[in-house]
Protein backbone atom coordinates (compact mmCIF):
# COMPACT_ATOMS: atom_id res chain seq x y z
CA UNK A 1 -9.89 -10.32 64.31
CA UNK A 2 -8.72 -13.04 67.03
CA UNK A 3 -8.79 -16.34 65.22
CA UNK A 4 -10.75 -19.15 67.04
CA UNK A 5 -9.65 -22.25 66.59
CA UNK A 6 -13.00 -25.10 66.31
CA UNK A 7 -11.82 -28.53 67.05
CA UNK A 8 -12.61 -30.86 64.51
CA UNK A 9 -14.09 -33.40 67.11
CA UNK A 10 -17.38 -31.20 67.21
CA UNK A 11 -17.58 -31.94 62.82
CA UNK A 12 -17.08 -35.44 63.57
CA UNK A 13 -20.23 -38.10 64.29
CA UNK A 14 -20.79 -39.47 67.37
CA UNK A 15 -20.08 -43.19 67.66
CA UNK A 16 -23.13 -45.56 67.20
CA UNK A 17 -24.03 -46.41 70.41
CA UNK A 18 -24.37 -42.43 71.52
CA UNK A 19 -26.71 -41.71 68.28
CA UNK A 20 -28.80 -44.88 69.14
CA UNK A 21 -29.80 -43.91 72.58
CA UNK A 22 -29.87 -39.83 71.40
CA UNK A 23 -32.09 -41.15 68.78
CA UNK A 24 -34.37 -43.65 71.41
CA UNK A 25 -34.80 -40.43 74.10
CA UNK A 26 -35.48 -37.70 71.28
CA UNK A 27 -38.58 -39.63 70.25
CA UNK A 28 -39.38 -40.47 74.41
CA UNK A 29 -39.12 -44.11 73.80
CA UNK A 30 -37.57 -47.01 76.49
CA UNK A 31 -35.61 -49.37 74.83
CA UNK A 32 -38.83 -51.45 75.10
CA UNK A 33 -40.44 -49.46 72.80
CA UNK A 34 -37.33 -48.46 70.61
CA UNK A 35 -36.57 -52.47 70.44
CA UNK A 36 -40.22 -52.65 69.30
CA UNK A 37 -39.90 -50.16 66.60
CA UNK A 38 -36.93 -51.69 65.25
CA UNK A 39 -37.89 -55.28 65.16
CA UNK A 40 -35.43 -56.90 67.76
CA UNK A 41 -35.19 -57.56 71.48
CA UNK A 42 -34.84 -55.23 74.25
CA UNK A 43 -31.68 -57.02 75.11
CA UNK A 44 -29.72 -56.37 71.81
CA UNK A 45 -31.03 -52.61 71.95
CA UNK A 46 -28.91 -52.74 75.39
CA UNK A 47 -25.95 -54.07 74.44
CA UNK A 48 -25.91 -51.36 71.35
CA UNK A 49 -25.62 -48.62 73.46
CA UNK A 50 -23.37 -50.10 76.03
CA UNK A 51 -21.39 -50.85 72.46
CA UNK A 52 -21.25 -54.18 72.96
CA UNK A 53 -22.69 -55.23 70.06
CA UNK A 54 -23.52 -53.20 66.21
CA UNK A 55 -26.56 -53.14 64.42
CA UNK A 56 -26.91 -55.22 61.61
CA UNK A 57 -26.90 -53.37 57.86
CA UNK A 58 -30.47 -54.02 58.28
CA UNK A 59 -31.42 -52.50 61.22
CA UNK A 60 -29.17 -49.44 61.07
CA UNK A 61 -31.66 -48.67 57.97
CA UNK A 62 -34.38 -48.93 60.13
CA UNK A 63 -33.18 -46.88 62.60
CA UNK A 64 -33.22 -44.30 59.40
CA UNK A 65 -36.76 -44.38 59.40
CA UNK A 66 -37.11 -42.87 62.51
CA UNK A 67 -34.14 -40.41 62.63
CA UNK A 68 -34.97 -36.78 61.31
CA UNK A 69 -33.72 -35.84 57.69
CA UNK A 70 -30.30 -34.53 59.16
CA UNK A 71 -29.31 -37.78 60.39
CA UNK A 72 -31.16 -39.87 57.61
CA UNK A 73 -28.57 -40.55 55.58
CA UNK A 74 -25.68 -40.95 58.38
CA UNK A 75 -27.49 -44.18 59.45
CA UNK A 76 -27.61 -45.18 55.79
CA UNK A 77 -24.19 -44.71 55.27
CA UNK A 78 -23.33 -46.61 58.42
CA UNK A 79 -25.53 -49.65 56.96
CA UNK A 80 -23.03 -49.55 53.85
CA UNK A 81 -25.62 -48.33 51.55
CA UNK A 82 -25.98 -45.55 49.49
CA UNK A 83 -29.03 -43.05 49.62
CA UNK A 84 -30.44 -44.80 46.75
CA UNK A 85 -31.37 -47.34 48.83
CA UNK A 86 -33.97 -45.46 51.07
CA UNK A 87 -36.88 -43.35 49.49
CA UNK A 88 -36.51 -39.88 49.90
CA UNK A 89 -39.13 -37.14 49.77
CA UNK A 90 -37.68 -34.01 47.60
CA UNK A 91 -39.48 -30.99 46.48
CA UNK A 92 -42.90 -32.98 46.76
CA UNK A 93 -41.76 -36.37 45.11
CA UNK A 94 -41.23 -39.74 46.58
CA UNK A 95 -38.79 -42.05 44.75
CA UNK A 96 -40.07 -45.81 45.69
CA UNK A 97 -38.36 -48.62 45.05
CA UNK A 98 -39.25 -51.51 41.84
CA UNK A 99 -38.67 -54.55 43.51
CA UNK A 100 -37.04 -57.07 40.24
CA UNK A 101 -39.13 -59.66 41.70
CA UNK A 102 -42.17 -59.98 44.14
CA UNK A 103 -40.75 -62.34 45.96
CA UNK A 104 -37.90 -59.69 47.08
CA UNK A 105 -41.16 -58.13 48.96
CA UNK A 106 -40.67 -60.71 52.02
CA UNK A 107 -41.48 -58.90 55.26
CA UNK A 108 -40.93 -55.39 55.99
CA UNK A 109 -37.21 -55.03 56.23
CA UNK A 110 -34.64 -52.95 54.53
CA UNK A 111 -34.43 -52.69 50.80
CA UNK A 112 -32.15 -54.43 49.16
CA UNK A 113 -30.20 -52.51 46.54
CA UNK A 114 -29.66 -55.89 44.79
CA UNK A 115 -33.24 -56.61 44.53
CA UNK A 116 -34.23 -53.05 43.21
CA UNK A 117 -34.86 -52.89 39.37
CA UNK A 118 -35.81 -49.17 38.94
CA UNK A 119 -37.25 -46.30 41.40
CA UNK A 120 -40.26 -44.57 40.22
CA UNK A 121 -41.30 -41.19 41.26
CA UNK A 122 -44.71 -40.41 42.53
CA UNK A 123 -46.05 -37.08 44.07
CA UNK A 124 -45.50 -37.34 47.75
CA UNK A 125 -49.89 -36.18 47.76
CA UNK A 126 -50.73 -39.35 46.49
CA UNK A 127 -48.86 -41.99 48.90
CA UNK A 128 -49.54 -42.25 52.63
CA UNK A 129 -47.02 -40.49 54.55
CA UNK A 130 -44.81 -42.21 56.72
CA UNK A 131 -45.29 -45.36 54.57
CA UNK A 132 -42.56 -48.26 54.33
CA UNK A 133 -43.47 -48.47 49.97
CA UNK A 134 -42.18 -50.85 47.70
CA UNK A 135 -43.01 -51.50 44.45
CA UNK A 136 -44.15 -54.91 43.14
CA UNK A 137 -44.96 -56.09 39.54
CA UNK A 138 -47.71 -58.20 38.67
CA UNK A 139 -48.21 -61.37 36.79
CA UNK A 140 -51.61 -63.57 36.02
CA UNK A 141 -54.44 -61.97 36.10
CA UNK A 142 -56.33 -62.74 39.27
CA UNK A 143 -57.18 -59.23 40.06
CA UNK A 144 -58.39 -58.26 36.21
CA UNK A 145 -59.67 -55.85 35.34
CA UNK A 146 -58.41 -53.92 38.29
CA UNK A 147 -54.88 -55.03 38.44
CA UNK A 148 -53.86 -56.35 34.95
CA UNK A 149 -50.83 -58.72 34.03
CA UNK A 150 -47.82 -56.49 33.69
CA UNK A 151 -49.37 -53.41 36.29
CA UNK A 152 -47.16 -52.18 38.97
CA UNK A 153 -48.81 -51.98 42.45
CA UNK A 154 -47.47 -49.73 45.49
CA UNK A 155 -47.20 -51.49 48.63
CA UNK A 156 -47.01 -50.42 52.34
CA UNK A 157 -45.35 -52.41 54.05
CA UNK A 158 -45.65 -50.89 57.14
CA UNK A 159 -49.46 -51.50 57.30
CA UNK A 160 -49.89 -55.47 57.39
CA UNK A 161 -52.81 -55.20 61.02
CA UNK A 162 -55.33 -57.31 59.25
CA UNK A 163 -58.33 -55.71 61.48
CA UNK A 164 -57.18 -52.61 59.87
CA UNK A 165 -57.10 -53.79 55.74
CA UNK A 166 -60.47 -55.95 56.11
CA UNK A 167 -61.87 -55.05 52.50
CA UNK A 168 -58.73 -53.49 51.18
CA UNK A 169 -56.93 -55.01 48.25
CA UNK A 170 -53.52 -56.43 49.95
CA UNK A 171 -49.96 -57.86 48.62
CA UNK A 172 -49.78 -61.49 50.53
CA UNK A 173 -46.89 -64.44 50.86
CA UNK A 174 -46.88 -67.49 51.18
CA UNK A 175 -44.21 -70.23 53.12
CA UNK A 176 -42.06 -69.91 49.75
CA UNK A 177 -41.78 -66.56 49.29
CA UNK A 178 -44.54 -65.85 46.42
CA UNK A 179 -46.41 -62.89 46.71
CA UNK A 180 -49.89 -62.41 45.56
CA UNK A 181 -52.61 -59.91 44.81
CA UNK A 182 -55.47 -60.24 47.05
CA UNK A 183 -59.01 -58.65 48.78
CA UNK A 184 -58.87 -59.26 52.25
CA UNK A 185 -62.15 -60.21 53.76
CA UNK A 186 -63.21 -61.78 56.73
CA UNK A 187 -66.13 -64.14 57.59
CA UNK A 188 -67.21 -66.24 60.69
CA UNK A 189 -64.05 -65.63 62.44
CA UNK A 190 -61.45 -66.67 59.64
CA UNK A 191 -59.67 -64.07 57.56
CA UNK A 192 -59.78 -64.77 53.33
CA UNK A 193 -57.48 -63.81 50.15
CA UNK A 194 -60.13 -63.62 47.71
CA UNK A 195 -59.14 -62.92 44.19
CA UNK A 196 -61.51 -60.78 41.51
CA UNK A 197 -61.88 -63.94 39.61
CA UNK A 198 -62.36 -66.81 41.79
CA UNK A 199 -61.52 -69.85 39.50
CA UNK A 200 -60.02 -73.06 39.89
CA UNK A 201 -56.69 -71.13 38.65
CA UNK A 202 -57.30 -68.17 41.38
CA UNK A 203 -59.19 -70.12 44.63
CA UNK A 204 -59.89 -68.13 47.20
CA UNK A 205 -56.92 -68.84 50.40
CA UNK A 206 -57.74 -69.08 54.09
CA UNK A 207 -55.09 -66.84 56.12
CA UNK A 208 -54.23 -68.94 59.06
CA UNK A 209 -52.28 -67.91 62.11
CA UNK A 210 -50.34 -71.32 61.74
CA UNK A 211 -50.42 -71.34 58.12
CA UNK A 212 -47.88 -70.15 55.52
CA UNK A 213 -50.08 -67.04 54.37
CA UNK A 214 -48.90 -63.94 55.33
CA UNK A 215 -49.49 -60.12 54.69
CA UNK A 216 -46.76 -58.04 52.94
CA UNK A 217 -48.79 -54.96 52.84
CA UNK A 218 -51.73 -52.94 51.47
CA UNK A 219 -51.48 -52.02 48.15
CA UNK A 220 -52.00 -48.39 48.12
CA UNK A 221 -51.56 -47.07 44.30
CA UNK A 222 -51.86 -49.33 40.89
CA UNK A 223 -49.82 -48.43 38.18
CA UNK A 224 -51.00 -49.42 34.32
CA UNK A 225 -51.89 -48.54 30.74
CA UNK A 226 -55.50 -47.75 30.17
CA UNK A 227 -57.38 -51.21 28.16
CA UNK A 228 -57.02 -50.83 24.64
CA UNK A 229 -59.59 -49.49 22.70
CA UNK A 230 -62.42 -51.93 21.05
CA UNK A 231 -62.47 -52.57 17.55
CA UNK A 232 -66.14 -51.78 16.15
């Protein structure tokens, strides 16, 4: 049998710029829309794939999000991470990220291995798909008895259209960086954060387009131990 020699340029990736527009016309997008996606300007998306600029760490893991599982953890890799650092679906389990802190929830951007305490896995049936999820932990007890001191709550990220969560339970920050558990309701106009137990402790907060209030995320699944049993 006649030996055929492959040349190893076919094994080997194409550079950045060449994936980023393959990646931009396999899902039909202009780099309008792919900028969109992504979170930046139509003009950087240019000068990526005229390679005359990279991606920051941050972006190339966004760009994950919308490459197929082939490619997934390529872009990963290029951002200098490892695949721990983006939640996988395998055999019907999604490993999501335990944020150390909730104010490592900030706005929807890549996940910061540093900021990760733990990953928890869930069955993929019981999360949203294509979700951006993070996990935050919970302190005070605002949202009691639904969300106790010490719960876990599952937040996506990548649903923060307040139209769209008007009576859900959402993850909110403020100007510093504190995140809070909150219903989201809406009256005359102006949008609230409305705890379970409205108190001088927990008042309810107006979310103002010029204010420091803004949505992380809805929270989607609460984690926590059942109440302990009463004494009789």
């Amino acid at each position: 049998m006649k030996n055929t020699k492959i040349p190893i340029e076919g094994f080997l990736p194409l550079p950045v710029k060449d994936r980023i527009r393959s990646l931009r016309k396999a899902r039909g997008w202009s780099q309008t829309e792919f900028a969109e996606a992504i979170g930046v300007t139509q003009s950087l998306v240019s000068l990526w794939e005229r390679g005359d600029s990279r991606p920051t760490a941050s972006a190339l893991v966004k760009i994950a999000e919308f490459a197929d599982d082939a490619q997934r953890a390529l872009w990963v890799t290029e951002a200098g991470l490892s695949r721990m650092a983006v939640a996988e679906d395998e055999d019907g389990v999604r490993r999501v990220p335990v944020l150390k802190d909730a104010a490592a929830a900030g706005t929807p951007r890549a996940v910061d291995p540093s900021n990760v305490e733990y990953y928890v896995a869930l069955p993929t049936a019981w999360l949203p798909r294509n979700g951006k999820l993070v996990a935050l932990h919970v302190a005070g007890d605002s949202m009691a008895p639904l969300v106790n001191d010490g719960y876990i709550v599952i937040v996506n990220t990548a649903q923060r259209v307040a139209d769209v969560l008007l009576g859900h339970m959402v993850a909110a920050r403020d100007g510093e960086g504190g995140v809070t558990i909150k219903w989201l309701r809406r009256d005359e106009g102006h949008y609230f954060l409305i705890p379970q137990n409205t108190s001088e402790r927990h008042p309810i907060r107006m979310l103002r387009d010029e204010g420091n209030w803004s949505i992380v995320g809805e929270v989607v699944k609460i984690i926590g131990d059942p109440p302990a049993p009463k004494r009789k």
